[in-house]
Protein backbone atom coordinates (compact mmCIF):
# COMPACT_ATOMS: atom_id res chain seq x y z
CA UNK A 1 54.51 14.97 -40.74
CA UNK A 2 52.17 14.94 -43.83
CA UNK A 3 49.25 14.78 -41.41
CA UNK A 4 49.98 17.04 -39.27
CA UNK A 5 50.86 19.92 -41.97
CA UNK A 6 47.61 18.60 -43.72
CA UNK A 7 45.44 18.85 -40.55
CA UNK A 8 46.99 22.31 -39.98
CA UNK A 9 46.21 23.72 -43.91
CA UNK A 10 42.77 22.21 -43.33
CA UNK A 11 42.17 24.48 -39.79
CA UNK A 12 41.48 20.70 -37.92
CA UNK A 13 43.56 20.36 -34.95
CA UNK A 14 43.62 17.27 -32.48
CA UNK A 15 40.88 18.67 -30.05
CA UNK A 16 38.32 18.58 -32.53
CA UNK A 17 39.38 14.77 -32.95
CA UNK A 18 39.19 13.99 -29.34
CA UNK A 19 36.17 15.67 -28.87
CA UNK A 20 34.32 13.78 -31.64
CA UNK A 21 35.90 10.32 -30.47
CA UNK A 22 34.21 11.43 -26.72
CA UNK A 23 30.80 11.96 -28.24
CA UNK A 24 31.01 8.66 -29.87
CA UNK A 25 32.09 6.78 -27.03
CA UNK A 26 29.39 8.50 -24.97
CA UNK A 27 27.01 7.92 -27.70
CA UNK A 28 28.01 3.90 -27.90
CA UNK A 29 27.71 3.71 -23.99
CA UNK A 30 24.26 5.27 -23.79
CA UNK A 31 23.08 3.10 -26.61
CA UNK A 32 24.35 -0.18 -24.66
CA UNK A 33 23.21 1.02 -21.43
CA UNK A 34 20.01 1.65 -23.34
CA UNK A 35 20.17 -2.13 -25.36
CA UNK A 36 20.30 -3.73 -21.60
CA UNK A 37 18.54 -1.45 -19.73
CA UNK A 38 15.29 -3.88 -20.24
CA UNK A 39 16.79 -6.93 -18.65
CA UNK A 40 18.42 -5.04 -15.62
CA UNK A 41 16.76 -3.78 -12.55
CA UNK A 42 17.57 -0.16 -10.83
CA UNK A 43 15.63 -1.39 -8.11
CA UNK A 44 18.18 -3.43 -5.28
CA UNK A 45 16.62 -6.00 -2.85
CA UNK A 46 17.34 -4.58 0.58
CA UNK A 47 16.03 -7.29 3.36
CA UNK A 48 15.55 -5.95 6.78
CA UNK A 49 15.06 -8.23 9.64
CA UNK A 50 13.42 -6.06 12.22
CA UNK A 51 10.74 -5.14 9.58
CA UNK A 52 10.13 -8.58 8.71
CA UNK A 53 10.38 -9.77 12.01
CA UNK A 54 7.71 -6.96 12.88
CA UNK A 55 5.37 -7.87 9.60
CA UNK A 56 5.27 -11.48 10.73
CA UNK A 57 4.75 -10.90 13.95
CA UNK A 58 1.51 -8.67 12.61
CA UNK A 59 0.46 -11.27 10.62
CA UNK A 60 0.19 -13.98 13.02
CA UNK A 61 -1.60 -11.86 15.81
CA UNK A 62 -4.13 -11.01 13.43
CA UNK A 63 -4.88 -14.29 11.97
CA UNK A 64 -5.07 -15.58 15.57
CA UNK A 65 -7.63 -12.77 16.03
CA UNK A 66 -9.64 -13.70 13.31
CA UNK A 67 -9.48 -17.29 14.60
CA UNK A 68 -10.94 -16.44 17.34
CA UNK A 69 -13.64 -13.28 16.29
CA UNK A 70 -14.66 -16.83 13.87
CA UNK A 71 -14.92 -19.48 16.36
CA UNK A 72 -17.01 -16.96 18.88
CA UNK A 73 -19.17 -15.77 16.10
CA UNK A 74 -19.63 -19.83 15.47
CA UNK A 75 -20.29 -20.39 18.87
CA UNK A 76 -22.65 -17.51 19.88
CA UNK A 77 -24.63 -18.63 16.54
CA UNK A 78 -25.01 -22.31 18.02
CA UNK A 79 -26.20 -20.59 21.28
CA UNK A 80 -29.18 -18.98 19.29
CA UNK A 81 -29.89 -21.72 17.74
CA UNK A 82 -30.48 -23.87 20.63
CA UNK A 83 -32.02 -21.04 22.69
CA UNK A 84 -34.81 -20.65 19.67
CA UNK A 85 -35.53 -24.51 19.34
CA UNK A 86 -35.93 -25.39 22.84
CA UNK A 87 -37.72 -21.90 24.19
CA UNK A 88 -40.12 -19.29 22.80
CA UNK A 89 -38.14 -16.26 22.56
CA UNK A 90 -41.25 -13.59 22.74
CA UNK A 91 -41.00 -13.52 26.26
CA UNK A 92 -37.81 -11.46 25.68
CA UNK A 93 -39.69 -9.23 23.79
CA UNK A 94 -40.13 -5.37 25.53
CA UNK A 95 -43.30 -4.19 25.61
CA UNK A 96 -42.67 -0.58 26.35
CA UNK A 97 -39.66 0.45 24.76
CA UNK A 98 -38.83 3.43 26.42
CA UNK A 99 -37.64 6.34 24.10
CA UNK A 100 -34.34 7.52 22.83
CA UNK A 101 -33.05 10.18 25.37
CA UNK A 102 -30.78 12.59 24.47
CA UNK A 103 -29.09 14.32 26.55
CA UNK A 104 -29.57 17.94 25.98
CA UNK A 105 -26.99 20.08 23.85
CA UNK A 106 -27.87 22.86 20.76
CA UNK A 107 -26.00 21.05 18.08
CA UNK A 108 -26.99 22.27 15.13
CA UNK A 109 -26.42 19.72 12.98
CA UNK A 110 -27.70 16.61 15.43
CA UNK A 111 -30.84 18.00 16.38
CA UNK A 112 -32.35 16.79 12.95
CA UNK A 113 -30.65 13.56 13.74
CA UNK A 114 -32.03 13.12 17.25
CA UNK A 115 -35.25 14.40 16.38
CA UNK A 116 -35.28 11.18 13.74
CA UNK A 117 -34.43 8.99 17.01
CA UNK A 118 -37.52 9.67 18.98
């Protein structure tokens, strides 16, 4: 009774009170959401099959690709090499080149181009 006549000759009321104790809790929650916000993730591992299914899939057709780009490039170099050993390769050599054609067309900005060609 002696608090509540005091609270009343001092003008405080219980809202006030409650208010206060909110800010405080809210205050005490953002600082230990804050204190652990280092060692927690916002960011939620989210595995989808078809995706990974489709990525690996990917993956393996271009390695098998490059595989194979390799082991012609390999090949076609081992060609040449045997070609230039056993033969003299000037007899593959044009003696009139004929000259770059073009075929016509007012482009304005090729004509410099094909001029360059001939």
């Amino acid at each position: 009774m002696f608090r509540v006549s005091l609270q009343q000759s001092l003008g405080l009321s219980a809202r006030p009170r409650a208010a206060a104790r909110w800010i405080a809790m809210l205050g005490l929650t953002g600082a230990l959401v804050s204190a652990t916000g280092g060692a927690v993730s916002a960011q939620w591992v989210v595995y989808d099959a078809a995706t990974t299914a489709r990525n690996s899939v990917t993956a393996t057709v271009k390695e098998y690709l490059y595989q194979t780009q390799l082991q012609q490039r390999l090949k076609i170099r081992d060609m040449a090499r045997r070609l230039s050993a056993l033969t003299n390769l000037r007899k593959y050599l044009l003696e009139d080149v004929p000259r770059w054609r073009t075929h016509g067309g007012d482009f304005f900005y090729a004509q410099p181009y094909n001029d360059a060609l001939i």
